[in-house]
N, C-alpha and C. Protein backbone atom coordinates (compact mmCIF):
# COMPACT_ATOMS: atom_id res chain seq x y z
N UNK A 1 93.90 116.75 84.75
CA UNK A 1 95.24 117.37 84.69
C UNK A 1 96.20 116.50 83.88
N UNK A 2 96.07 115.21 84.27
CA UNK A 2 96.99 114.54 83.26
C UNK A 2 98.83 114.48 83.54
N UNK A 3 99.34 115.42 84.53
CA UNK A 3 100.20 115.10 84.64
C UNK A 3 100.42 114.15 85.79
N UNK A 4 101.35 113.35 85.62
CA UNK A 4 102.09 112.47 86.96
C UNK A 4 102.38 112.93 87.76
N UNK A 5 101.83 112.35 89.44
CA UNK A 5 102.34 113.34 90.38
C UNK A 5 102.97 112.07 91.44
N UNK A 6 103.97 112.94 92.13
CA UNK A 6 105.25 112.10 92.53
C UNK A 6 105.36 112.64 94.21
N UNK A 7 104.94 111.61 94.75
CA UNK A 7 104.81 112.05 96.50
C UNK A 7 106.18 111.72 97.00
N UNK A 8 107.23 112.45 98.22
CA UNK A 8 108.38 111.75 98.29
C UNK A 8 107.88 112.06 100.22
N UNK A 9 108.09 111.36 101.32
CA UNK A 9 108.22 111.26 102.57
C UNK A 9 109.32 112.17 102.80
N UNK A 10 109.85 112.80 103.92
CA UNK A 10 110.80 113.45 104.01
C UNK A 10 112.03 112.45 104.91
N UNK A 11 111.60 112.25 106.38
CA UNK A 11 112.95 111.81 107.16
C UNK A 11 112.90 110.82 106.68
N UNK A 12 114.64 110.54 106.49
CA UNK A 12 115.10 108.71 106.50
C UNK A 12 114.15 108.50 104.94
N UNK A 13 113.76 109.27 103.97
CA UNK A 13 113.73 109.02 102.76
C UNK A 13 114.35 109.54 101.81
N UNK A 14 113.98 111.08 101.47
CA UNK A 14 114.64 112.11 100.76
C UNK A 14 115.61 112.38 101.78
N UNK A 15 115.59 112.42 103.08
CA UNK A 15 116.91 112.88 104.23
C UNK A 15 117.54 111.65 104.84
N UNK A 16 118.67 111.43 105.12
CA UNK A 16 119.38 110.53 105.43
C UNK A 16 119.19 110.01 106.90
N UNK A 17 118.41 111.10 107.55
CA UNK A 17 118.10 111.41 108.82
C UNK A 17 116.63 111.68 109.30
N UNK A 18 116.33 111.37 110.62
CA UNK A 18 115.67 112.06 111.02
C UNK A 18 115.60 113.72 111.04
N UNK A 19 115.13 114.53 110.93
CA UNK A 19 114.56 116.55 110.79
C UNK A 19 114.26 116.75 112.43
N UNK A 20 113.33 116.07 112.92
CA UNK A 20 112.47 116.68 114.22
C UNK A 20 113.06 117.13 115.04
N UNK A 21 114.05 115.99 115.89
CA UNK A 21 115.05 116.23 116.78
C UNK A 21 115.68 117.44 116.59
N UNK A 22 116.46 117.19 115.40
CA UNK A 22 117.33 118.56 115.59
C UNK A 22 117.02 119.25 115.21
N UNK A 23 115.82 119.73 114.79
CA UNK A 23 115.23 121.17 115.00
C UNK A 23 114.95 121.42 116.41
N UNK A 24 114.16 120.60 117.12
CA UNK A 24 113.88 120.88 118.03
C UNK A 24 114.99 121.05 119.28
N UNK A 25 116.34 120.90 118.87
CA UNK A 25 117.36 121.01 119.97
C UNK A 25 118.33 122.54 119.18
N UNK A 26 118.00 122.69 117.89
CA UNK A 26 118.67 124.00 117.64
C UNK A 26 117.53 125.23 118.03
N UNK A 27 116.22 125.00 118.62
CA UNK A 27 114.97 125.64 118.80
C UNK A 27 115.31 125.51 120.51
N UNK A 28 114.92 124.80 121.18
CA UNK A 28 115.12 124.65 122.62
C UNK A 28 116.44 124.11 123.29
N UNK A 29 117.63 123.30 122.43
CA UNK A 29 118.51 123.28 123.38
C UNK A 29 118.87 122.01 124.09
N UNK A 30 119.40 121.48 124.56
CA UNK A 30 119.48 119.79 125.12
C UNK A 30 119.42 120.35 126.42
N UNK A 31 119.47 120.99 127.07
CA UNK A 31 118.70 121.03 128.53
C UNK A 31 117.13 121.08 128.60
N UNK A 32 116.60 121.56 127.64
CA UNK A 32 115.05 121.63 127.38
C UNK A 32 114.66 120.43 126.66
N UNK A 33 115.58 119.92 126.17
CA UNK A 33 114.99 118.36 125.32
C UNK A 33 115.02 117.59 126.77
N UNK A 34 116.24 117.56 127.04
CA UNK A 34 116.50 116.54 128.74
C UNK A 34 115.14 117.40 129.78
N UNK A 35 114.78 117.74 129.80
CA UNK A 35 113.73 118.37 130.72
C UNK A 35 112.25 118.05 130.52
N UNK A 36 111.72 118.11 128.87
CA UNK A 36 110.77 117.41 128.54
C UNK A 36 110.54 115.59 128.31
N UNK A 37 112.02 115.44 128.42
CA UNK A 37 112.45 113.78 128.58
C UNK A 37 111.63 113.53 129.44
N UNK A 38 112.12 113.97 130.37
CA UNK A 38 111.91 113.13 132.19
C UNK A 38 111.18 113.77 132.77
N UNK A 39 110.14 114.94 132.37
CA UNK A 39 109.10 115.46 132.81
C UNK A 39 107.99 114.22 132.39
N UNK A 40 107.20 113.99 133.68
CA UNK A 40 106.03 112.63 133.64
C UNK A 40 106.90 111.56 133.07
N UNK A 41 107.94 111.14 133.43
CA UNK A 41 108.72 109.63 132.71
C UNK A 41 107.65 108.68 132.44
N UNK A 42 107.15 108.50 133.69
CA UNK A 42 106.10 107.28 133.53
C UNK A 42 105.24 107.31 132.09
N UNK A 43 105.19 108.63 131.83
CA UNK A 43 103.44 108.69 130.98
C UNK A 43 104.75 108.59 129.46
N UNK A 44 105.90 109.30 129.66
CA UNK A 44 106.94 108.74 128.52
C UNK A 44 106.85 107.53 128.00
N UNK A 45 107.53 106.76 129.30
CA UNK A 45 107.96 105.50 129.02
C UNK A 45 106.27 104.47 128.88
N UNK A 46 105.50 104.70 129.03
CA UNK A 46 104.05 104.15 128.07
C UNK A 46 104.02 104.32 126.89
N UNK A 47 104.37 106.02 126.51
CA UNK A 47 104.15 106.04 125.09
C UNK A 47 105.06 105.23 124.16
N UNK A 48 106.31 105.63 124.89
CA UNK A 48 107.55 104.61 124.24
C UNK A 48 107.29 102.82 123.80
N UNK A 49 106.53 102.38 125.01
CA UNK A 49 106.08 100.97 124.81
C UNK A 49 104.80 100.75 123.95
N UNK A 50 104.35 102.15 123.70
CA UNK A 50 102.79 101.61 122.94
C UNK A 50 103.33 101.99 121.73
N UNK A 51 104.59 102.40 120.95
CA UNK A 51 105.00 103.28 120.12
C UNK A 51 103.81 104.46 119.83
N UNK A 52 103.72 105.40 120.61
CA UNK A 52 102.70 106.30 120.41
C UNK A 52 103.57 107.66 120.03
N UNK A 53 103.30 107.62 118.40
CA UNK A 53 104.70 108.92 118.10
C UNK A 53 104.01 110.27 118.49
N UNK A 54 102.56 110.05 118.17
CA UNK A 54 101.69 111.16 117.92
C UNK A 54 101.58 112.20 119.30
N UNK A 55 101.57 111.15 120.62
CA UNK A 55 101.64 111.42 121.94
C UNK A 55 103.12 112.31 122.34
N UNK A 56 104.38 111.24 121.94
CA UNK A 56 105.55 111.50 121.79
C UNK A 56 105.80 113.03 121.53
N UNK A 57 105.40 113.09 120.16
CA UNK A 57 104.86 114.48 119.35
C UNK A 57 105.04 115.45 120.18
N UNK A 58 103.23 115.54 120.34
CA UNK A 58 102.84 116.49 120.57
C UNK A 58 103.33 117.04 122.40
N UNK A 59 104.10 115.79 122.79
CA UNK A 59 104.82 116.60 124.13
C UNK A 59 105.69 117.43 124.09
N UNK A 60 106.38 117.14 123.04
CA UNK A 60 108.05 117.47 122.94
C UNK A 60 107.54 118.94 122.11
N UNK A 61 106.51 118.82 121.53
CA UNK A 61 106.43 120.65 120.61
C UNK A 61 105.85 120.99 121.78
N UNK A 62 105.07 120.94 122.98
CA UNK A 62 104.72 121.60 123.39
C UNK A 62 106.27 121.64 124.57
N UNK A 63 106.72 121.55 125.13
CA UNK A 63 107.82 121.73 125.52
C UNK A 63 108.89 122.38 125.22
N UNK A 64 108.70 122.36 123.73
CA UNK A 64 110.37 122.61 123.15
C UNK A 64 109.73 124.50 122.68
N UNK A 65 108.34 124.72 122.25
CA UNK A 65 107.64 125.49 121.20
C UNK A 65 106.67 126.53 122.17
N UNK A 66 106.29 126.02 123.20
CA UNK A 66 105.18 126.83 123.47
C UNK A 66 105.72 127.92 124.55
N UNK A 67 104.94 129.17 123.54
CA UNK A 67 105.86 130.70 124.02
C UNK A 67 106.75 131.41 123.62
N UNK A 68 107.24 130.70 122.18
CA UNK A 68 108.19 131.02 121.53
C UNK A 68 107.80 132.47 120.70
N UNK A 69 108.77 132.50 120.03
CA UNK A 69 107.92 133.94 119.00
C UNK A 69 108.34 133.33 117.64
N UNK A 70 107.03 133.13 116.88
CA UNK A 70 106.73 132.15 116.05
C UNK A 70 107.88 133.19 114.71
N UNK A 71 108.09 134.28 114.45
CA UNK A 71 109.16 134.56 113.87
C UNK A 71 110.56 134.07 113.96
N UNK A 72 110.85 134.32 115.48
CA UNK A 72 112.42 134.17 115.58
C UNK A 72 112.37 132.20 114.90
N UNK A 73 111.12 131.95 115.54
CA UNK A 73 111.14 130.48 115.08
C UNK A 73 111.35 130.13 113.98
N UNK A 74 110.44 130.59 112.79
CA UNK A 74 110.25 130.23 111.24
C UNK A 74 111.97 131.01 110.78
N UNK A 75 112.74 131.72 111.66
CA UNK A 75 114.46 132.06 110.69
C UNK A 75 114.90 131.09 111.23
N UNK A 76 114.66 130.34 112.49
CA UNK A 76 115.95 129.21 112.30
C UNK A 76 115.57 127.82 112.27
N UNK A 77 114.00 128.11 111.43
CA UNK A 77 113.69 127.42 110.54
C UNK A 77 114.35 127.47 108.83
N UNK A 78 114.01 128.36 108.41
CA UNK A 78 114.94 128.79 107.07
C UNK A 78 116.73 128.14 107.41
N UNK A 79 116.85 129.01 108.56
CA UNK A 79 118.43 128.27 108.71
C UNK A 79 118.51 126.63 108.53
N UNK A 80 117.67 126.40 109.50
CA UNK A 80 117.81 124.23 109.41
C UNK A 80 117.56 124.13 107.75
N UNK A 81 116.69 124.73 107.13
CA UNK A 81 116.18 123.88 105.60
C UNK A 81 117.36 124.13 105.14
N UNK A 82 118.38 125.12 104.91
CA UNK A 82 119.36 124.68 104.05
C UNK A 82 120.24 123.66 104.68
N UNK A 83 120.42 123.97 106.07
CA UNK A 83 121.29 123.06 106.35
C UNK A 83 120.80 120.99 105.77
N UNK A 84 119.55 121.04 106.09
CA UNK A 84 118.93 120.09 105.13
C UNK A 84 119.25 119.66 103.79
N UNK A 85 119.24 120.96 103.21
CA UNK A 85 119.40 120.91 101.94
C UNK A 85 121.08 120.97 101.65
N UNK A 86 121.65 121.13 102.37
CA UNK A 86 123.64 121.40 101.64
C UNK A 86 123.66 119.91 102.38
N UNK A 87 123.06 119.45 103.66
CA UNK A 87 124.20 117.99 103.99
C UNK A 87 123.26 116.61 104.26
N UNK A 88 121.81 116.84 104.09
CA UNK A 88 121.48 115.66 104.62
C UNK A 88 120.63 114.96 103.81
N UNK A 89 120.47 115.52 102.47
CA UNK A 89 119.66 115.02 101.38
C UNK A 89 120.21 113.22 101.19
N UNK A 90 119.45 112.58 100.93
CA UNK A 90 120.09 110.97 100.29
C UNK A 90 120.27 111.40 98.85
N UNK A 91 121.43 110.79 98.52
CA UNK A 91 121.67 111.26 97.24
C UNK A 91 121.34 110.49 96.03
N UNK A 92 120.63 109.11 96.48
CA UNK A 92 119.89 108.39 95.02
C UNK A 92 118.66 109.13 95.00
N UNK A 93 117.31 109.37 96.33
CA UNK A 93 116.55 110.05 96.11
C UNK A 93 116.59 111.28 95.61
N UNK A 94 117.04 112.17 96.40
CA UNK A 94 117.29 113.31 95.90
C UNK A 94 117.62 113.45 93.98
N UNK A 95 117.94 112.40 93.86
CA UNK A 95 118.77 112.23 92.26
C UNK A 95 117.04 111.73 91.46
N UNK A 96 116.48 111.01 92.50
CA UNK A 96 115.09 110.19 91.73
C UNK A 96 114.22 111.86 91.65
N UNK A 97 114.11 112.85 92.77
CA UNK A 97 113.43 113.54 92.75
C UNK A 97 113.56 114.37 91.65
N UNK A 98 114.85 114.92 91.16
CA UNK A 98 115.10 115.81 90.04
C UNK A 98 114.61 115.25 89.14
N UNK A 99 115.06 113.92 88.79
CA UNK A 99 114.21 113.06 87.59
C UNK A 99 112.97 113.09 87.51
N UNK A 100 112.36 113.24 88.13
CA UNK A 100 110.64 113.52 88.52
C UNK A 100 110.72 114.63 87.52
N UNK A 101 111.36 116.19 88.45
CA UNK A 101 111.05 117.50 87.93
C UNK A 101 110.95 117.59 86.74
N UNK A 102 112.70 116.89 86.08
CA UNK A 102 112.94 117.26 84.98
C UNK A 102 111.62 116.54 84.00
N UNK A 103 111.23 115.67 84.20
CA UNK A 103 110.09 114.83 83.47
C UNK A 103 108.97 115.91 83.00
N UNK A 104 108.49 116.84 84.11
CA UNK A 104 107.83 117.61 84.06
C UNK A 104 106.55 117.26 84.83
N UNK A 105 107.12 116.15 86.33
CA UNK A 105 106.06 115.37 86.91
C UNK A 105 105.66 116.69 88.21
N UNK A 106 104.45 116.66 88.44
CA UNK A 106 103.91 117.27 89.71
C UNK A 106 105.40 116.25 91.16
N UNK A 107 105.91 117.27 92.18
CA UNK A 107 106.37 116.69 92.95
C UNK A 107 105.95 117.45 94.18
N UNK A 108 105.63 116.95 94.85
CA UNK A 108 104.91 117.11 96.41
C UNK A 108 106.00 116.44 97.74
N UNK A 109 105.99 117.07 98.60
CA UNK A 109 106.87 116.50 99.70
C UNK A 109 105.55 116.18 100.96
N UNK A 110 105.20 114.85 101.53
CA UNK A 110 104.59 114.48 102.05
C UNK A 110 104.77 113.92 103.47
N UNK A 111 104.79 114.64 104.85
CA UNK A 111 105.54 114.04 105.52
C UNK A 111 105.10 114.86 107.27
N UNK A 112 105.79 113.92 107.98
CA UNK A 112 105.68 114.40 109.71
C UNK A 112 106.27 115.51 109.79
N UNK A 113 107.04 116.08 109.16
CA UNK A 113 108.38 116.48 109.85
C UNK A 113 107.66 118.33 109.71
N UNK A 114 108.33 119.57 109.83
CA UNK A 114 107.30 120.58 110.99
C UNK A 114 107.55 121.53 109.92
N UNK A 115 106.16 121.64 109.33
CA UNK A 115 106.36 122.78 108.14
C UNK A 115 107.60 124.56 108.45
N UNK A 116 107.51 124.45 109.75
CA UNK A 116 108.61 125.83 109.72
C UNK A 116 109.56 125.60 109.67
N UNK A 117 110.21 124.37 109.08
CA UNK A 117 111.69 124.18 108.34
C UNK A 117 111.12 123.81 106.61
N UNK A 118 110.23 122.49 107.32
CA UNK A 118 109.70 121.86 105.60
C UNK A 118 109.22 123.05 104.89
N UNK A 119 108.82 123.85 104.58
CA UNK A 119 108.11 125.01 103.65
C UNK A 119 109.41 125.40 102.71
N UNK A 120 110.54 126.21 103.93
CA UNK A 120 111.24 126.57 103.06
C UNK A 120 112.63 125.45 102.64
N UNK A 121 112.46 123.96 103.05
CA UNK A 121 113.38 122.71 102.11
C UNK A 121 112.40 123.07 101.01
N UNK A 122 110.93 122.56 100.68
CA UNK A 122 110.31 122.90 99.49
C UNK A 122 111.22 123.91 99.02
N UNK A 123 110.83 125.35 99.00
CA UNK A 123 111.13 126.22 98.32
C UNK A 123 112.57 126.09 97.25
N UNK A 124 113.82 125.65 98.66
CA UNK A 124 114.96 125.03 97.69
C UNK A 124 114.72 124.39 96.96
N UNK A 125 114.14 123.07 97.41
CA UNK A 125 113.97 122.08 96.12
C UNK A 125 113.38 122.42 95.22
N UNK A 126 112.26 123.26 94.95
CA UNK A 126 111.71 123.83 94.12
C UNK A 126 110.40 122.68 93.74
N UNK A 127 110.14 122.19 94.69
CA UNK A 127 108.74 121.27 95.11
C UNK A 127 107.29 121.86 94.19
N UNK A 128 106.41 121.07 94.18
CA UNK A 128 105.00 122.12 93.92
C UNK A 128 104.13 122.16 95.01
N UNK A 129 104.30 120.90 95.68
CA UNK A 129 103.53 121.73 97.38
C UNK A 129 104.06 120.69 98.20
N UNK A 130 104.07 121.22 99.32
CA UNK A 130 104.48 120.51 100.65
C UNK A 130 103.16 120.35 101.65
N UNK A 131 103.31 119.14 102.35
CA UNK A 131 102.15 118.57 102.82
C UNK A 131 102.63 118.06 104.45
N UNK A 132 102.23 118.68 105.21
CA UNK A 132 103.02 118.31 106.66
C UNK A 132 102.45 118.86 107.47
N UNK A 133 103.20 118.43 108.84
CA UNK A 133 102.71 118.98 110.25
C UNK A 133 102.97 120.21 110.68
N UNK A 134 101.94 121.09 111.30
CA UNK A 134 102.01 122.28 111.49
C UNK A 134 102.17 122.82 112.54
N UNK A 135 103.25 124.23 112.98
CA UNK A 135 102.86 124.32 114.60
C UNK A 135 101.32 125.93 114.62
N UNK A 136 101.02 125.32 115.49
CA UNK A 136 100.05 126.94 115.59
C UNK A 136 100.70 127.84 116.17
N UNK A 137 99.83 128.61 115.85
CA UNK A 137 100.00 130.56 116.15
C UNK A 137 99.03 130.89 117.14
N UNK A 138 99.12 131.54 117.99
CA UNK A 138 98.76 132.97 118.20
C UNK A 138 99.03 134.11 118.18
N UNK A 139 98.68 135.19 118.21
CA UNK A 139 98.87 136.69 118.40
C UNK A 139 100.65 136.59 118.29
N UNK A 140 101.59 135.92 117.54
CA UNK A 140 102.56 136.20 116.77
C UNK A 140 103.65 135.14 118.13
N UNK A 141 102.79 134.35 118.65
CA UNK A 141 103.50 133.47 119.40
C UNK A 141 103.65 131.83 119.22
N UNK A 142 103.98 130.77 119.27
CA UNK A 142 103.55 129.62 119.38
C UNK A 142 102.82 128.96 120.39
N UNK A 143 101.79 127.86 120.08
CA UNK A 143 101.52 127.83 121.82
C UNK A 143 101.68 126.53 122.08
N UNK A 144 102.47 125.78 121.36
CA UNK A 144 102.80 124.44 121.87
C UNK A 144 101.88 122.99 121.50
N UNK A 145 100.91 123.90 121.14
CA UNK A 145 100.16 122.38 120.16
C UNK A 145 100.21 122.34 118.55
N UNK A 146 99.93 121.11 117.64
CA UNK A 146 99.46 121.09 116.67
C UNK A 146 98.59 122.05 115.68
N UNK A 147 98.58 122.61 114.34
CA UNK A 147 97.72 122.81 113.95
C UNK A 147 96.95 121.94 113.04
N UNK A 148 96.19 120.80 113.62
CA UNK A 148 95.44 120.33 112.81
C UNK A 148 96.28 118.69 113.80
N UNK A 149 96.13 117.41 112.94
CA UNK A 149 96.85 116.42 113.14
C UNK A 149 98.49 116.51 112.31
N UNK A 150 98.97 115.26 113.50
CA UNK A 150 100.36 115.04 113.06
C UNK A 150 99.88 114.52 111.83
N UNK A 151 101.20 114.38 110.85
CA UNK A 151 100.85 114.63 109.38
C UNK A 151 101.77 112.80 108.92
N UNK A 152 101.33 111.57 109.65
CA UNK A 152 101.75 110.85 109.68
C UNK A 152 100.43 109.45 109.21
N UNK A 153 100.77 108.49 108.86
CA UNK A 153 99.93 107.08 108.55
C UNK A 153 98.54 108.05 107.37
N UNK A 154 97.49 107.91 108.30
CA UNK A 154 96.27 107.64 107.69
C UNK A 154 95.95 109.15 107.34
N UNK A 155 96.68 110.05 108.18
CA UNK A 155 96.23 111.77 107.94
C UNK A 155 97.43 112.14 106.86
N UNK A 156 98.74 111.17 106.33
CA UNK A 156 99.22 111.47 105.10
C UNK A 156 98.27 111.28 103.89
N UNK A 157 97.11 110.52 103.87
CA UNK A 157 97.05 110.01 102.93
C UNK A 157 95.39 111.05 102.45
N UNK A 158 94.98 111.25 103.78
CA UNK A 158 93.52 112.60 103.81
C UNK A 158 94.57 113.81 103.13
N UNK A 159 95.61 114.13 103.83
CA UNK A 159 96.07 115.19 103.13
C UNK A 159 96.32 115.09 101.88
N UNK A 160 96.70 114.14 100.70
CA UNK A 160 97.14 114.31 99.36
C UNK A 160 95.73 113.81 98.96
N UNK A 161 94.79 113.38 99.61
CA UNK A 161 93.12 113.50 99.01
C UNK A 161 93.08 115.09 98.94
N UNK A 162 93.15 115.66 100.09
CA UNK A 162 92.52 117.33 99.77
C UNK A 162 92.90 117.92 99.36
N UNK A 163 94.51 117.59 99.24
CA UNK A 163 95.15 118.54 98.24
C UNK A 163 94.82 118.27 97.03
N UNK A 164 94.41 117.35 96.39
CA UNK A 164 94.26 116.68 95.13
C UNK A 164 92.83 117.36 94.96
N UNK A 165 91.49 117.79 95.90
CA UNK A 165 90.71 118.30 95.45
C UNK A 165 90.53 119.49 95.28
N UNK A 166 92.10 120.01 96.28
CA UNK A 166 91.87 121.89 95.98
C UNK A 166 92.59 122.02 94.80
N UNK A 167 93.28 120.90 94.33
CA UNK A 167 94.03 121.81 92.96
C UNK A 167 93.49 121.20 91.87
N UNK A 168 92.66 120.16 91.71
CA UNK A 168 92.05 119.15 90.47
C UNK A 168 92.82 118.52 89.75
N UNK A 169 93.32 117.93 91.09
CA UNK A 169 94.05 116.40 89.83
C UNK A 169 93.20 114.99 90.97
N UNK A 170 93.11 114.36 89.81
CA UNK A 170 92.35 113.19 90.20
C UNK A 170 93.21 112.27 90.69
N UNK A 171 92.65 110.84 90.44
CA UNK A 171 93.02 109.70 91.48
C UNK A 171 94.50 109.67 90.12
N UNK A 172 93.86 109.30 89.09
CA UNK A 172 94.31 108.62 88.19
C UNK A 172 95.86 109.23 88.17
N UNK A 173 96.23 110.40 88.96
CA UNK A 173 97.34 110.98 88.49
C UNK A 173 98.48 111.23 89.58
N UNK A 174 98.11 110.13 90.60
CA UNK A 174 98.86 109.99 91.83
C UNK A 174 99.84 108.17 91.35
N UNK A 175 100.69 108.90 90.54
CA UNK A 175 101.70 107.95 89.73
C UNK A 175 102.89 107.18 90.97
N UNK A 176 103.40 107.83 91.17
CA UNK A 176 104.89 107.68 92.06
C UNK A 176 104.77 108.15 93.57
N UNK A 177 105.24 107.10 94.37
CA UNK A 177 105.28 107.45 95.79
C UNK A 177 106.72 107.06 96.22
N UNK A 178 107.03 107.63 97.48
CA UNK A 178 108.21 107.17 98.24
C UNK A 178 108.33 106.99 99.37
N UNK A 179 108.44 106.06 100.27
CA UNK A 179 108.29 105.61 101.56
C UNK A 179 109.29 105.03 102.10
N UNK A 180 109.85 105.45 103.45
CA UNK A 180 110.09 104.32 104.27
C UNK A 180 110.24 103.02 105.82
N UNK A 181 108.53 103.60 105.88
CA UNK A 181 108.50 103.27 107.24
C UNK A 181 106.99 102.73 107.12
N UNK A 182 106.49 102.06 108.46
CA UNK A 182 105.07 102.09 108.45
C UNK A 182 104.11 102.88 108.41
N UNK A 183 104.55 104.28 108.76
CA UNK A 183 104.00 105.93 108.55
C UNK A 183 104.17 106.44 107.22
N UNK A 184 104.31 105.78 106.24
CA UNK A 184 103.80 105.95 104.63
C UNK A 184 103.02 105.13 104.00
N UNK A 185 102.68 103.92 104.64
CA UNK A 185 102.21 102.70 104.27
C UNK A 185 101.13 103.20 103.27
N UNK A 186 99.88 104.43 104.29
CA UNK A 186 98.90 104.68 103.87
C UNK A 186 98.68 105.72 102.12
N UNK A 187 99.91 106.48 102.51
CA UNK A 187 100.51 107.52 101.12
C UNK A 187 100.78 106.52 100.26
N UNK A 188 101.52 105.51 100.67
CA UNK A 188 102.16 104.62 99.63
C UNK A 188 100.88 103.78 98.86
N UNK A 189 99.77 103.71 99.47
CA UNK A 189 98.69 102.89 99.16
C UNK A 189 97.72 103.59 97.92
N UNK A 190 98.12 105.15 98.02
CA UNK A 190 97.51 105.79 96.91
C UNK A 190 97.76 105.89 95.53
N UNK A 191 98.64 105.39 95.49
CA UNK A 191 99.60 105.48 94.74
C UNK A 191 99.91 104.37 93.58
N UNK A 192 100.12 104.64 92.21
CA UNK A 192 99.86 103.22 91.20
C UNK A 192 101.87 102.58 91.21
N UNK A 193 102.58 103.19 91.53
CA UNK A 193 103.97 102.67 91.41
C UNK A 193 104.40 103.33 92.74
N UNK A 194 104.34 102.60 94.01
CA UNK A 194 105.20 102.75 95.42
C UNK A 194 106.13 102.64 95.39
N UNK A 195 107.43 102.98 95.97
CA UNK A 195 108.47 102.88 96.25
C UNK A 195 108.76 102.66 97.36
N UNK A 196 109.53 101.88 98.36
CA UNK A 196 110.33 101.92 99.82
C UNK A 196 111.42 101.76 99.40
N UNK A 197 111.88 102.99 99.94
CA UNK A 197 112.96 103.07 99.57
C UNK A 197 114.47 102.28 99.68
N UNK A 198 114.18 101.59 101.26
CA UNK A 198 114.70 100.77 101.85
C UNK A 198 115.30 98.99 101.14
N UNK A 199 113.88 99.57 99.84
CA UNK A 199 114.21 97.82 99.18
C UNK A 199 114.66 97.88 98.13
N UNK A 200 114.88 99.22 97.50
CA UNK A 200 115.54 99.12 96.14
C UNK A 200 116.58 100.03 96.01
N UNK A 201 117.64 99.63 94.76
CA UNK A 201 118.76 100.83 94.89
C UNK A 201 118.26 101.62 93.60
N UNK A 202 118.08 103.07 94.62
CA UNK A 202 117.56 104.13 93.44
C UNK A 202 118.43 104.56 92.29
N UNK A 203 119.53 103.90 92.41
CA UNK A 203 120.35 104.36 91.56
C UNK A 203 120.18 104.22 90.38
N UNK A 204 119.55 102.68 90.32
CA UNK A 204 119.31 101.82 89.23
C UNK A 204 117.95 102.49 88.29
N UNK A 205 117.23 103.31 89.17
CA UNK A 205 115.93 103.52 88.37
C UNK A 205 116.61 105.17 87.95
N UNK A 206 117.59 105.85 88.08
CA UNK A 206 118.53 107.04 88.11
C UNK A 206 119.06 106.82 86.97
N UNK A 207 119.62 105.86 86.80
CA UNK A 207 120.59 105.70 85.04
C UNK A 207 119.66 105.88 84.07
């Protein structure tokens, strides 16, 4: 393929913020967040000390998600992505990402955060694919687990392998990454020019 392709993380990289939370409190509500809090504290406050996000995770979607009607879900999903997109973008990334486009680089959004908002931030941004965590379906419902793994560390980095083999671009063309946490380490490792974002001012690579 030959073109450059440009991976960006979503929370606290391209977003100024964490995404999860407040989807999940404009989806269930702060009486249902406070409810899955302190439901099993104990088995909480373990995960909290082992930093186990994945555990963390997958409690809080099944709490906040399961039983929902995966429609009403994915509109105020659409609703959060703009709101994403009008107030919480970082504005050197966001500025690095256009520079990508305009280049004419492949740009991919790579990240935890819950494809029924992330799909349609892609779409605004005008992304070429989005790569993230999924909720499942049934029979037009949610049921509170994962589809597949959380889309974080070592399963970021399987995902832009398979995506790279369903569309045929090779190693050689995984140019630009963006990270900023230990949950990109592995994305960031694919990659011939990493970025954390945390250590440089994007502004400077923007002029």
């Amino acid at each position: 393929m030959n073109i450059p392709v440009a991976a960006f993380d979503v929370d606290n990289t391209l977003t100024v913020r964490d995404c999860v939370v407040p989807f999940m409190k404009s989806v269930g509500g702060i009486p249902t967040l406070s409810k899955v809090l302190l439901s099993d504290l104990g088995k909480t406050i373990q995960s909290v000390a082992r930093r186990d996000r994945d555990s963390l995770k997958m409690k809080f979607v099944d709490g906040v998600f399961a039983g929902k009607d995966a429609r009403e879900v994915e509109s105020l999903g659409v609703q959060f992505a703009s709101k994403v997109a009008d107030k919480w973008l970082r504005g050197d990334v966001a500025s690095r990402m256009r520079w990508h486009q305009e280049q004419g680089h492949v740009v991919i959004l790579v990240s935890a955060s819950l494809g029924v908002y992330l799909h349609p931030l892609g779409d605004l941004l005008e992304v070429d694919a989005v790569l993230c965590t999924e909720l499942e379906e049934k029979d037009g419902l949610l049921t509170g687990r994962l589809l597949g793994q959380n889309c974080r560390g070592k399963e970021k980095a399987s995902r832009v392998q398979k995506w790279c083999q369903d569309s045929g671009i090779s190693a050689e063309d995984l140019v630009y990454a963006y990270g900023d946490s230990s949950g990109d380490t592995e994305l960031l490792e694919l990659f011939a020019e990493p970025t954390w974002v945390n250590d440089i001012d994007l502004a400077v690579l923007v002029a």
